[in-house]
Protein backbone atom coordinates (compact mmCIF):
# COMPACT_ATOMS: atom_id res chain seq x y z
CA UNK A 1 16.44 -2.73 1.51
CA UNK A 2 14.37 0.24 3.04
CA UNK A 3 10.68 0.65 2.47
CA UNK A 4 9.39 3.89 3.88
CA UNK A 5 5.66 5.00 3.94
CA UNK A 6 4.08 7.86 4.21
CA UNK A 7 0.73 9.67 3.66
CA UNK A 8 -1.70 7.95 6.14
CA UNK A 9 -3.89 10.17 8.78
CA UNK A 10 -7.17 11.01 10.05
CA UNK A 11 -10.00 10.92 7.52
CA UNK A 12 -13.75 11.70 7.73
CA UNK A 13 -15.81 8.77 5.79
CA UNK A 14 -16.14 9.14 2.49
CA UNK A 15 -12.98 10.79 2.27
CA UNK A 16 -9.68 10.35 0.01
CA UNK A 17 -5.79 9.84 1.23
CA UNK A 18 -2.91 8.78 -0.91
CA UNK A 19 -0.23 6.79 0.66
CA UNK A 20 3.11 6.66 -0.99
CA UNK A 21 6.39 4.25 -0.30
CA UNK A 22 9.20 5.02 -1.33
CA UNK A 23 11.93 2.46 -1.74
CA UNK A 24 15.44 2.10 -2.09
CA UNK A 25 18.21 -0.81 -2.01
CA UNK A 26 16.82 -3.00 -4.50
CA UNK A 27 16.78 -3.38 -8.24
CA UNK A 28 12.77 -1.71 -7.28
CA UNK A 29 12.01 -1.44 -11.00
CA UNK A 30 12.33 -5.31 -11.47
CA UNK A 31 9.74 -6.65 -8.65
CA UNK A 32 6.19 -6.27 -7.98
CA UNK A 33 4.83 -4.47 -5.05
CA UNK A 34 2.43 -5.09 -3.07
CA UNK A 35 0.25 -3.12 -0.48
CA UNK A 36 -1.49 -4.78 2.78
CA UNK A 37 -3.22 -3.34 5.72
CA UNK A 38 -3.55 -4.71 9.64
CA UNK A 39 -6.89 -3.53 11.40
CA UNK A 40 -6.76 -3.84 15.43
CA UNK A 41 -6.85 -7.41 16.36
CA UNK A 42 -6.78 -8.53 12.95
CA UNK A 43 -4.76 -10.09 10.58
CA UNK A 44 -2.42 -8.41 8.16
CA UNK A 45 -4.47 -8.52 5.05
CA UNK A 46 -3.08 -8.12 1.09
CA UNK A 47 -4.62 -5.13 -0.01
CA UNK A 48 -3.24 -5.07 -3.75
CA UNK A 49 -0.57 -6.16 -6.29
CA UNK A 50 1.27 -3.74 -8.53
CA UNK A 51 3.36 -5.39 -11.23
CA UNK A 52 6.56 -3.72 -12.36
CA UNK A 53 5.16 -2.62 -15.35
CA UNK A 54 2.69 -0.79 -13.46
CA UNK A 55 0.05 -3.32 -14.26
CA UNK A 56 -2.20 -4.02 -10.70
CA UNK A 57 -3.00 -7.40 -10.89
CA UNK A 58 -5.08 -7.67 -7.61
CA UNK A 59 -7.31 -5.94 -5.33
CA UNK A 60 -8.87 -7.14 -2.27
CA UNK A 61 -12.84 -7.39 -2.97
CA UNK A 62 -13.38 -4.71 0.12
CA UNK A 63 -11.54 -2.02 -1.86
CA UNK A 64 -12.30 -2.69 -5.73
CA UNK A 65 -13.61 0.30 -7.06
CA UNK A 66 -12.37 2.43 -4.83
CA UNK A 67 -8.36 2.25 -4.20
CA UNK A 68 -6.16 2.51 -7.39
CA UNK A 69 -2.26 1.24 -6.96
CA UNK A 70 0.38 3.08 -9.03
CA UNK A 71 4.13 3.23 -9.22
CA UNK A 72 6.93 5.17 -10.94
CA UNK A 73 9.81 3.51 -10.97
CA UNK A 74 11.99 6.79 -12.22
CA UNK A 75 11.54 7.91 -8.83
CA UNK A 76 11.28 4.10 -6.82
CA UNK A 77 8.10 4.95 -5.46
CA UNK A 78 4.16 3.16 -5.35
CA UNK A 79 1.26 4.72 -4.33
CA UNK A 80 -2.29 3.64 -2.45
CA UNK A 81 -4.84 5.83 -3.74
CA UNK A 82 -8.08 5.36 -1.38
CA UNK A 83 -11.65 7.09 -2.19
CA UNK A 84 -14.65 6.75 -0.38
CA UNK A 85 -13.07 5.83 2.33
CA UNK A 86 -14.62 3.59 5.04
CA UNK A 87 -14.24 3.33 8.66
CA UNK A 88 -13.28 -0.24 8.15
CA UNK A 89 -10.53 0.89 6.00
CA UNK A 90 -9.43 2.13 9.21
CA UNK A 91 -6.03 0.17 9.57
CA UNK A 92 -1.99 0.00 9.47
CA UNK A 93 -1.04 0.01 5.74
CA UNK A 94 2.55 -1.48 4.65
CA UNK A 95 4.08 -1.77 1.48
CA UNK A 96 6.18 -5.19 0.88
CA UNK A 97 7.89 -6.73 -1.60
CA UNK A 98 9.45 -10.30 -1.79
CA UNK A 99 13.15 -10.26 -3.48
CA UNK A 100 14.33 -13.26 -5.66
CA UNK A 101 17.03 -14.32 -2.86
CA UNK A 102 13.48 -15.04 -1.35
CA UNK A 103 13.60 -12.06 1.07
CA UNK A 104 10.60 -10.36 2.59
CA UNK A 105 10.65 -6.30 3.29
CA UNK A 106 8.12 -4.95 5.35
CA UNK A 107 8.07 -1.02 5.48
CA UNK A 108 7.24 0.77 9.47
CA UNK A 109 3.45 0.93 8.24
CA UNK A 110 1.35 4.47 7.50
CA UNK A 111 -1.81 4.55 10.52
CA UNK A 112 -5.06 5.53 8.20
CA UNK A 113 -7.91 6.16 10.46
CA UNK A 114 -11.22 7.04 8.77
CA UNK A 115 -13.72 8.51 11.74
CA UNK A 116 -16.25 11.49 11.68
């Protein structure tokens, strides 16, 4: 199992960035996935669900409204895309997904940093 993201940077507030992972080594059409981020000195935080219809079934209150989860499973790849971003956005985003021989994959993490 490989979970690979990419797409993160420097960002002036109120700015947008789309984060992609793209995954491999798993049946990836078959399993939710699920985005979190890790803020210095924080926990790692879940971020939001995306079902493997496509269907996002969660969103953490801080980013309702303004990040939008997608997938396309022709090409084993989900997507973070973040508007209006914050500076408390500003964090290590990971994609993960939990396998049914109750496995959990952890991509290398995408920096975002949103700073003027």
């Amino acid at each position: 199992v490989q979970l690979v993201e990419s797409g993160g940077g420097l960002v002036q507030p109120g700015g947008s960035l789309r984060l992609s992972c793209a995954a491999s080594g798993f049946a990836f059409s078959d399993y939710p996935m699920s985005w979190y981020h890790q803020a210095p000195g924080k926990e790692r935080e879940l971020v939001a669900v995306i079902l493997s219809t496509g269907y996002t079934i969660y969103y953490a209150n801080s980013v309702k409204g303004r990040f939008t989860a997608s997938r396309d499973n022709a090409k084993n790849t989900v997507n973070l895309q973040m508007n209006s971003l914050k500076s408390d956005d500003t964090a290590v985003y990971y994609c993960h997904v939990r396998l049914l021989n109750g496995g959990d994959y952890w991509g290398q993490g995408t920096q975002v940093t949103v700073s003027s």
